[in-house]
Each structure stands twice: as structure tokens, then as C-alpha cells.
N, C-alpha and C. Protein backbone atom coordinates (compact mmCIF):
# COMPACT_ATOMS: atom_id res chain seq x y z
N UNK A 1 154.84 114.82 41.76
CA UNK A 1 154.24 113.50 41.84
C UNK A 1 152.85 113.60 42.48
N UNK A 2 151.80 112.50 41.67
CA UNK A 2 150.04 112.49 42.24
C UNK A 2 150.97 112.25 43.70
N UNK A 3 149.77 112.97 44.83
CA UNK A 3 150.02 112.36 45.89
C UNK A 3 148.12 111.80 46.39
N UNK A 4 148.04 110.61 47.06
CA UNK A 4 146.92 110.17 47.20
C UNK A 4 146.75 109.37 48.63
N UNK A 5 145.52 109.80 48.75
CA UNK A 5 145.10 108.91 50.23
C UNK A 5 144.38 107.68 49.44
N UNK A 6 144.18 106.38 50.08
CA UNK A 6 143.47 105.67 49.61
C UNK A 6 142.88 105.13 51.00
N UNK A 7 141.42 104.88 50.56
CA UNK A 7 140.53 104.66 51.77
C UNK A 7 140.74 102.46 52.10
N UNK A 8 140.62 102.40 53.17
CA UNK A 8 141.18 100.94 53.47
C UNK A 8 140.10 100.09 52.77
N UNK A 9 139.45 100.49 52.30
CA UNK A 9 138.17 99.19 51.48
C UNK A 9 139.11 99.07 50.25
N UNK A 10 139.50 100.11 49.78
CA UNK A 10 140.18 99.94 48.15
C UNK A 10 141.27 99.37 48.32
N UNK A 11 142.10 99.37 49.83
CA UNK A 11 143.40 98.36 49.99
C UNK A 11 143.03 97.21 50.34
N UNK A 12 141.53 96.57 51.20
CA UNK A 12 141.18 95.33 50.97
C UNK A 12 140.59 94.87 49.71
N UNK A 13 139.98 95.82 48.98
CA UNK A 13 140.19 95.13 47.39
C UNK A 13 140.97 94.15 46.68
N UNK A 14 142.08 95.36 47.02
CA UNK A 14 143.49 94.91 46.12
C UNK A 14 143.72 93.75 46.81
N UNK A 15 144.21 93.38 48.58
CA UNK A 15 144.50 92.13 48.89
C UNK A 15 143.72 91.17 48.31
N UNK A 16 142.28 91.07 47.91
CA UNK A 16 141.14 89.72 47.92
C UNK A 16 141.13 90.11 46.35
N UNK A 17 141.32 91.05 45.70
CA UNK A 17 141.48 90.76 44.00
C UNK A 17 142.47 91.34 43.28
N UNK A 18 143.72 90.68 43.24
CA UNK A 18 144.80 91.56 42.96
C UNK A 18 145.15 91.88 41.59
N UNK A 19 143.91 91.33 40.90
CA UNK A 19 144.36 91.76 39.09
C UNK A 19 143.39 92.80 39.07
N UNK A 20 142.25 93.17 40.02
CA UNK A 20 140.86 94.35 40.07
C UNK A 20 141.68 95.33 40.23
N UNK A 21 141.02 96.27 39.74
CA UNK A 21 141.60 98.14 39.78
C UNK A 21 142.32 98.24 41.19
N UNK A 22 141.63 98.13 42.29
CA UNK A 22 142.43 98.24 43.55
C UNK A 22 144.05 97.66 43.34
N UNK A 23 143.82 96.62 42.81
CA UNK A 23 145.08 95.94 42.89
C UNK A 23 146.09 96.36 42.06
N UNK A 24 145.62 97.42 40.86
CA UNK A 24 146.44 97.98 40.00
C UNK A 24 147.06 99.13 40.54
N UNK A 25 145.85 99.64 41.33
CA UNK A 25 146.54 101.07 41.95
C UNK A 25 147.20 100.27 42.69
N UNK A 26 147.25 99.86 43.89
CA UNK A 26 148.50 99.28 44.84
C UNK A 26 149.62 98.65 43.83
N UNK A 27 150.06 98.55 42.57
CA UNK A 27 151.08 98.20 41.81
C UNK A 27 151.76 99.75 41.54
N UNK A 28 150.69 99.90 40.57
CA UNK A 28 151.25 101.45 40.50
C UNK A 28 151.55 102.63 41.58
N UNK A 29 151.42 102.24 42.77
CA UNK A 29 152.52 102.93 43.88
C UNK A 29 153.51 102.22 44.48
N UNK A 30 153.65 100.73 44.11
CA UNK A 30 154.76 100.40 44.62
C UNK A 30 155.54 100.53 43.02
N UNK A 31 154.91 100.72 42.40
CA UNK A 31 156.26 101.02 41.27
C UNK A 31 156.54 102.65 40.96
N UNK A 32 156.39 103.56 42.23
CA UNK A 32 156.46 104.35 42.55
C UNK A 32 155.84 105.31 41.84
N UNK A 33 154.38 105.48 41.41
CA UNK A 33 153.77 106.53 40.13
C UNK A 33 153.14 107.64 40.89
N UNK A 34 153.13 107.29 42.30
CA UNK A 34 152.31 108.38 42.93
C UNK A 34 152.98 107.82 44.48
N UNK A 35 152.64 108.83 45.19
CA UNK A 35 152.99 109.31 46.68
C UNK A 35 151.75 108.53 47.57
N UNK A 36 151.70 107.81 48.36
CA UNK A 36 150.76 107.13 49.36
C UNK A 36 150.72 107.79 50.51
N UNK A 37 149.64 108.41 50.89
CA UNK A 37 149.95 109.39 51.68
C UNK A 37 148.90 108.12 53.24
N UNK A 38 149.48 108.01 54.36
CA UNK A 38 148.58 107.20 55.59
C UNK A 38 148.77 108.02 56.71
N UNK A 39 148.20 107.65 57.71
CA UNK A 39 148.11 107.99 59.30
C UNK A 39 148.04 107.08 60.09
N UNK A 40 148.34 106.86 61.24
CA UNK A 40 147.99 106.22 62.31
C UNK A 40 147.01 105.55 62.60
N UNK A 41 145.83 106.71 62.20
CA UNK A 41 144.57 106.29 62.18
C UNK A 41 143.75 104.91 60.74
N UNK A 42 144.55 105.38 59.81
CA UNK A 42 144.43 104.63 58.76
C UNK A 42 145.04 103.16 58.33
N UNK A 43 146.10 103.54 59.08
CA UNK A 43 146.95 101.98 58.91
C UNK A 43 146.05 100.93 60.16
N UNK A 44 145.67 101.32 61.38
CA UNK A 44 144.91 100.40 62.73
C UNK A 44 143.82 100.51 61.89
N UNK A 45 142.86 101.12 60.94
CA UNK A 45 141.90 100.46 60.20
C UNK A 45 141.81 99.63 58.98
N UNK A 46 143.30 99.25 58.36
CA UNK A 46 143.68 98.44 57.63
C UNK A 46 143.78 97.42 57.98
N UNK A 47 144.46 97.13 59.03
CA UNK A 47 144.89 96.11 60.34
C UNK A 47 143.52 95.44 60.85
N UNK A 48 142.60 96.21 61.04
CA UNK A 48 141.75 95.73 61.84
C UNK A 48 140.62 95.08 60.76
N UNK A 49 139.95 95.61 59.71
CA UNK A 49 139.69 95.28 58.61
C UNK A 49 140.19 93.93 58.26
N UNK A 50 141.44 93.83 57.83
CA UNK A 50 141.88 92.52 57.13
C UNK A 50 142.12 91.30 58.27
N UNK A 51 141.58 91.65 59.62
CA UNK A 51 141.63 90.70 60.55
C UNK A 51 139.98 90.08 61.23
N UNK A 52 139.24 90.91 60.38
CA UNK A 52 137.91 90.25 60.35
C UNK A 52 137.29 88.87 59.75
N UNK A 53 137.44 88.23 60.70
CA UNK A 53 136.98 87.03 60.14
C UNK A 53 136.60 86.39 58.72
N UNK A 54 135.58 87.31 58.40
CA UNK A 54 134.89 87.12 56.98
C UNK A 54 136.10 87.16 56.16
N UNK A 55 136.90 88.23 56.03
CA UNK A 55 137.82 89.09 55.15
C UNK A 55 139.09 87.90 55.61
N UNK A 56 139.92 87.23 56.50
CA UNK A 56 140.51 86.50 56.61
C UNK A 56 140.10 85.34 56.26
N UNK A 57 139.04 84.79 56.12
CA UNK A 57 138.36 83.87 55.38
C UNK A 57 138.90 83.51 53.79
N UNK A 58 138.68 84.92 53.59
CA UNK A 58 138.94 85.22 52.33
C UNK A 58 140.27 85.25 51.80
N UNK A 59 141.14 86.09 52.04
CA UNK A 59 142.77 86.33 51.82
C UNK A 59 143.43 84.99 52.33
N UNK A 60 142.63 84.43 53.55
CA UNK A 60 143.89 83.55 53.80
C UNK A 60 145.43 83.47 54.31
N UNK A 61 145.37 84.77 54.84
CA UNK A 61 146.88 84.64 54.55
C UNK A 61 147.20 84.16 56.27
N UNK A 62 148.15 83.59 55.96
CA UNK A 62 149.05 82.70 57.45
C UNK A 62 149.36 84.41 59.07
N UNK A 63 149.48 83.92 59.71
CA UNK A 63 149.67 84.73 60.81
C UNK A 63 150.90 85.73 60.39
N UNK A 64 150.76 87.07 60.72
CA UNK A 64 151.55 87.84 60.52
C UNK A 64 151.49 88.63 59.76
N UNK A 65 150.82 88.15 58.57
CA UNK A 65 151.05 88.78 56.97
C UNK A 65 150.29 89.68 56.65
N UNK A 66 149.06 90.19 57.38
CA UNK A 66 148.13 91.36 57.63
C UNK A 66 149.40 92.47 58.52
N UNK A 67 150.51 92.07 59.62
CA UNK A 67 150.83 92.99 60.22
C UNK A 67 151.87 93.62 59.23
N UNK A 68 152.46 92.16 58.66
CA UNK A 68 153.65 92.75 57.58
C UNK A 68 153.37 93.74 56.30
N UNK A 69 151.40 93.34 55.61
CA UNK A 69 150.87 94.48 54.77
C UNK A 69 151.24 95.49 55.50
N UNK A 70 150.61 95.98 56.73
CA UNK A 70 150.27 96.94 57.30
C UNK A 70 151.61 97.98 57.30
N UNK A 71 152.79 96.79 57.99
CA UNK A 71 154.07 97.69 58.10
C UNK A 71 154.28 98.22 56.55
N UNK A 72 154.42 97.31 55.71
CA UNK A 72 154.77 97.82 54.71
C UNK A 72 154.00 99.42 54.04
N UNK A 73 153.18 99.67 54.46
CA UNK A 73 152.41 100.83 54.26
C UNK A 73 153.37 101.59 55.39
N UNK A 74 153.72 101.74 56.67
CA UNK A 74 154.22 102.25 57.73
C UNK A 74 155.62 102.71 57.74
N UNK A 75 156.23 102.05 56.57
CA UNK A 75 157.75 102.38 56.34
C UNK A 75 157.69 102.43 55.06
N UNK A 76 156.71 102.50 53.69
CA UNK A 76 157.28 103.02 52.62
C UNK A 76 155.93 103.92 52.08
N UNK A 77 155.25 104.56 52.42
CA UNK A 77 153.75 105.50 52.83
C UNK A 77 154.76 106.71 52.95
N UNK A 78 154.03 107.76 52.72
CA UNK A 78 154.27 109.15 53.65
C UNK A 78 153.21 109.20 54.83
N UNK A 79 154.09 109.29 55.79
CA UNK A 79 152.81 109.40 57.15
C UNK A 79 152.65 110.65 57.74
N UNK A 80 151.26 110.91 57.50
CA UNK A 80 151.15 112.27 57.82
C UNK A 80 151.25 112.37 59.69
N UNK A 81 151.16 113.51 60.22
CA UNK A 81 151.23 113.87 61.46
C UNK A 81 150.26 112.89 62.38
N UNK A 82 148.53 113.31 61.99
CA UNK A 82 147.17 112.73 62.24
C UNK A 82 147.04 113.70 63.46
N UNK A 83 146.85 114.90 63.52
CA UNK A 83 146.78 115.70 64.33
C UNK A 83 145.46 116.69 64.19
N UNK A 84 145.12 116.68 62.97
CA UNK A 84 143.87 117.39 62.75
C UNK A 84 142.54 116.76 62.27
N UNK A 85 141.73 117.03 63.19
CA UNK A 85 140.11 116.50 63.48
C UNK A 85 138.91 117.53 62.51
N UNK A 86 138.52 116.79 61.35
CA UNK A 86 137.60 117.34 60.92
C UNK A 86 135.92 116.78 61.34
N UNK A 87 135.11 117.31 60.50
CA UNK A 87 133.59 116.62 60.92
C UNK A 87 133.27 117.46 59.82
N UNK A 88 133.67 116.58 58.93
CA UNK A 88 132.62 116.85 57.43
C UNK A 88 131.71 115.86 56.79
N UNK A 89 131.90 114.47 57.42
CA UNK A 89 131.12 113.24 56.98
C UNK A 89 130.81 113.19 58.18
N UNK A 90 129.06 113.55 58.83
CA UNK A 90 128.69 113.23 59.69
C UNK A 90 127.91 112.14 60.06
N UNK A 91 127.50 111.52 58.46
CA UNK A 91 126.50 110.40 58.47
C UNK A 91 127.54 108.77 59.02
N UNK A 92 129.18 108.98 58.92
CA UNK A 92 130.06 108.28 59.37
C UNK A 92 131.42 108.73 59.60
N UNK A 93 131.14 109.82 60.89
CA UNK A 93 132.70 110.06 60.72
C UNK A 93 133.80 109.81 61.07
N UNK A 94 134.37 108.06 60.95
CA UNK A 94 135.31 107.45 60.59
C UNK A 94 135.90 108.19 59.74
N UNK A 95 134.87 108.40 58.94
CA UNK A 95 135.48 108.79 57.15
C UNK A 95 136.07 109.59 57.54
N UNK A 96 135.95 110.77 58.29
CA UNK A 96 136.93 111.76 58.32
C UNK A 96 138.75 111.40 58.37
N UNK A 97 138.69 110.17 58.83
CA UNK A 97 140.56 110.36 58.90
C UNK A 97 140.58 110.27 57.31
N UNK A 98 140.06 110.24 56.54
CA UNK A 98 140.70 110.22 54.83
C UNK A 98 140.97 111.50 54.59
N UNK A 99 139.95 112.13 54.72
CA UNK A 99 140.05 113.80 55.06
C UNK A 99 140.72 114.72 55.22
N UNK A 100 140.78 114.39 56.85
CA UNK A 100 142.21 114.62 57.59
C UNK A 100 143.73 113.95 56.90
N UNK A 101 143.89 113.28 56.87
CA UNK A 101 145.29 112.85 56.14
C UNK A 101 145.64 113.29 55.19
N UNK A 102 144.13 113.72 54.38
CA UNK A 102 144.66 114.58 52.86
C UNK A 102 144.95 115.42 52.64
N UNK A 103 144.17 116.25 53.75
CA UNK A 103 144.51 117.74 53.88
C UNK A 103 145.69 117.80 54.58
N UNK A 104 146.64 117.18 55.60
CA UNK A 104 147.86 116.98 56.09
C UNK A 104 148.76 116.59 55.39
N UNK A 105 148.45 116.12 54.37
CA UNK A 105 149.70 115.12 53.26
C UNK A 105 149.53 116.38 51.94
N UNK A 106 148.99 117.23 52.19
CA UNK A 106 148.65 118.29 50.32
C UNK A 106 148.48 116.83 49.54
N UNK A 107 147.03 116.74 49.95
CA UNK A 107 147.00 115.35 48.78
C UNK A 107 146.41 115.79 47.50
N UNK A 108 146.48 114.89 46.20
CA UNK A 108 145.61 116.19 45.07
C UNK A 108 144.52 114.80 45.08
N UNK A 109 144.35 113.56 45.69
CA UNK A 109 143.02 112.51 45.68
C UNK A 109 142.80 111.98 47.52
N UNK A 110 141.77 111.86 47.26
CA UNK A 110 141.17 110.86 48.41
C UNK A 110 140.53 109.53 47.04
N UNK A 111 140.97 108.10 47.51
CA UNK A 111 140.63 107.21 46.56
C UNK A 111 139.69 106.39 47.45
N UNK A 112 138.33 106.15 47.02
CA UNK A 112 137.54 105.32 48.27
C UNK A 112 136.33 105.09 46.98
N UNK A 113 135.39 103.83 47.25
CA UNK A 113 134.53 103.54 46.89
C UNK A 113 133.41 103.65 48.25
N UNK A 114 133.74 104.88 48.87
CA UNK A 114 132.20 105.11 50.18
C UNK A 114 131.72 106.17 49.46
N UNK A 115 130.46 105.89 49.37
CA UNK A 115 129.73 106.43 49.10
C UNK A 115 129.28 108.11 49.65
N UNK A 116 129.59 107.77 51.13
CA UNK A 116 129.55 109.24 51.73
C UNK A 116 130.55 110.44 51.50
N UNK A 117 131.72 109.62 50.95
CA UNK A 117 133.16 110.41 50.92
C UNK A 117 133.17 110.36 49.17
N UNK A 118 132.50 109.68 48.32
CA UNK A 118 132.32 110.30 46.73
C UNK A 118 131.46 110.98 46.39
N UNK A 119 130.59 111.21 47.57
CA UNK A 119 129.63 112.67 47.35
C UNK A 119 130.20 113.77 47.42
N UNK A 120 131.18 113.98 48.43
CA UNK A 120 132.04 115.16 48.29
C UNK A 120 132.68 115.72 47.26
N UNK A 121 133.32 114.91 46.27
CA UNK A 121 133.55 114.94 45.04
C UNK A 121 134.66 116.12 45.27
N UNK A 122 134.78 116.57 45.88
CA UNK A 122 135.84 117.09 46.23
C UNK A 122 135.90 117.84 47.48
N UNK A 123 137.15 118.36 48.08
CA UNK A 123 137.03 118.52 49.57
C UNK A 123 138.58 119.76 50.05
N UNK A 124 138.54 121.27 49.92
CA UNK A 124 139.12 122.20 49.63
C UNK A 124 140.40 121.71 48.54
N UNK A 125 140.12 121.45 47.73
CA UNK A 125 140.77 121.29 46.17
C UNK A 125 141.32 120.26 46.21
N UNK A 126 140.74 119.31 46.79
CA UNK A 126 140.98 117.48 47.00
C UNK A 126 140.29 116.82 46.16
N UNK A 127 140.46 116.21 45.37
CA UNK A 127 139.04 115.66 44.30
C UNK A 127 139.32 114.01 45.29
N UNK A 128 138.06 114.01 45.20
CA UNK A 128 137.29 112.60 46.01
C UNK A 128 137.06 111.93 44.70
N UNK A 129 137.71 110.80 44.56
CA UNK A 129 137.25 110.07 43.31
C UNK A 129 137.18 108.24 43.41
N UNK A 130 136.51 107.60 42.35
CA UNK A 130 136.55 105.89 42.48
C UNK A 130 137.97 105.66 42.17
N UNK A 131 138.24 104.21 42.86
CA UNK A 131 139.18 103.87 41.97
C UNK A 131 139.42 103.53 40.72
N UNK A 132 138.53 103.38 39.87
CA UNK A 132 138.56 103.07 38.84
C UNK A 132 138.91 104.97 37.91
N UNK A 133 138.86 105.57 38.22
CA UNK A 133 138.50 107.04 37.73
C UNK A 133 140.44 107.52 38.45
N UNK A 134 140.48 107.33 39.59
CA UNK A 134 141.95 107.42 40.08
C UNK A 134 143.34 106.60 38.75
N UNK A 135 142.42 105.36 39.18
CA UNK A 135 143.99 105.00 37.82
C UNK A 135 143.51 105.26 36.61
N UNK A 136 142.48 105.64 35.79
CA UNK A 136 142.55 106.65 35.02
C UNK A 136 143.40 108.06 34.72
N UNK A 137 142.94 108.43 36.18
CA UNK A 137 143.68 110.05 36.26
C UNK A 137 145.56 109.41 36.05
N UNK A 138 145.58 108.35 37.19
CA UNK A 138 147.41 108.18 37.09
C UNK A 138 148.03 108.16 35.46
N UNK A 139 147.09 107.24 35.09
CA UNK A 139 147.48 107.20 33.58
C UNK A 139 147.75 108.06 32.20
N UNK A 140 146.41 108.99 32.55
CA UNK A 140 146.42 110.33 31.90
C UNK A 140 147.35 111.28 32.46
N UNK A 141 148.09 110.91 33.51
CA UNK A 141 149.10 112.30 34.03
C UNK A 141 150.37 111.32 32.90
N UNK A 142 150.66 110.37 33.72
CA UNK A 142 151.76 109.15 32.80
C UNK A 142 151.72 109.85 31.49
N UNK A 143 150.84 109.95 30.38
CA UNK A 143 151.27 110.06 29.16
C UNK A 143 151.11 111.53 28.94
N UNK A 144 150.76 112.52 29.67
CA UNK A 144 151.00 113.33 29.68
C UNK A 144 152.43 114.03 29.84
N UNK A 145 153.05 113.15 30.41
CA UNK A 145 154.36 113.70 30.93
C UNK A 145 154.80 113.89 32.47
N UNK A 146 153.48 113.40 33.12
CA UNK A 146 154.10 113.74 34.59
C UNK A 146 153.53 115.05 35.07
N UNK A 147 152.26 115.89 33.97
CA UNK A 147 152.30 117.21 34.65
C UNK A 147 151.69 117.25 35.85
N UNK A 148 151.20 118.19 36.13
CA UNK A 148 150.40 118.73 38.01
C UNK A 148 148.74 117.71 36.97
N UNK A 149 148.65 117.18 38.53
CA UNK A 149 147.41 116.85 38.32
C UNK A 149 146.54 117.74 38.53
N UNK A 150 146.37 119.08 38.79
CA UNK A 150 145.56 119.82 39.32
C UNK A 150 145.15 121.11 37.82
């Protein structure tokens, strides 16, 4: 099975446009097509993200329902350890927990629309890709049969 990190802008996507690509990939892992790989570090920037004013503005959603997204990533996610510290995105290295989690989870994607982390384009045999190019890839494994994405 793809296993994939997805960076928290492409999971506030999906909350504020849930028929947009983001929102397809978050379907197609809860209908189990690929492995969600998070951290510690990644889920408190999901959390904190969808509790920004602007962005709650937006979603709307009633008290709680940012913590209940969040859990739901926390109990049906693979959670990696979050034990290892890279510094390969120095222009923001936040970015690094995507990094880190991927390389902890054997991820075969990092999924993010940052710009600093799709320059990498790949990251020791991690392909860094858009989301739009990710559920591509899911799809082309799908009718392929399920093979190795790699």
C-alpha cells in the first residue's frame, strides 16, 4: 500500500473545499487506498492551523470539531515515532517535520503544495509531489493493480 505524508495546508484544503483535490485525497484514505502516515508534530500543526481565525471563519465548524478532525487523524493515521530532526528546508524549517515523518513512516510521498518542500522533488527516494499529481499517482497504482509505487 502508497504510504503518504500529507503536509497540513493540503488537509486545510480538503476541510474549506471538500469536492477540490485535497478533499479527494482525504476520501481516498479514508476509503483506505493509501497509508496516512502523521506525528505529533504534524497533527498540533493541523490543530493550530484550523483554529486560526481567518481559517475558522471559513470552515465554521462549532467547538470541538477541529479537535475531533485532529483525533481522527490520531487514531486512524500511522503515527510515526517523531524522534528524528532533519534541516533540509532551511528557508522554513517547520517543513522539516514532513520530512522527518516520511523518512520514519518508509513513506513513498510527501503531499504539500509549499513551495520549498516541491523543490525537493524528492528527498532519499521520497518523491515530493502536488496534490493534484499525488491522486494521479493513487489512481495510476489503482488500475494498475495495486503495484509498488516506486
Amino acid at each position: 500500500m502508497i504510504r503518504a505524508v500529507l503536509d497540513a495546508n493540503v488537509l486545510v484544503s480538503a476541510v474549506l473545499s471538500p469536492a477540490g483535490i485535497p478533499g479527494q485525497i482525504l476520501d481516498e484514505w479514508r476509503a483506505e487506498r493509501f497509508a496516512l502516515l502523521v506525528s505529533a508534530p504534524i497533527l498540533e500543526e493541523i490543530a493550530r492551523v484550523l483554529n486560526y481565525p481567518r481559517i475558522a471563519r471559513l470552515h465554521r465548524w462549532p467547538p470541538g470539531k477541529v479537535q475531533e478532525f485532529v483525533a481522527e487523524f490520531a487514531y486512524a493515521a500511522v503515527l510515526t515515532p517523531g524522534e528524528m530532526t532533519l534541516n533540509v528546508i532551511r528557508s522554513d524549517p517547520d517543513d522539516n517535520r514532513y520530512l522527518e515523518c516520511a523518512v520514519e513512516g518508509d513513506a513513498d510521498y510527501v503531499v504539500s503544495g509549499d513551495q520549498d518542500l516541491l523543490e525537493l522533488e524528492e528527498y532519499q527516494g521520497i518523491r515530493v509531489v502536488s496534490p493534484k499529481a499525488f491522486l494521479e499517482a493513487l489512481r495510476a497504482h489503482r488500475q494498475e493493480g495495486g503495484s509498488a509505487p516506486r
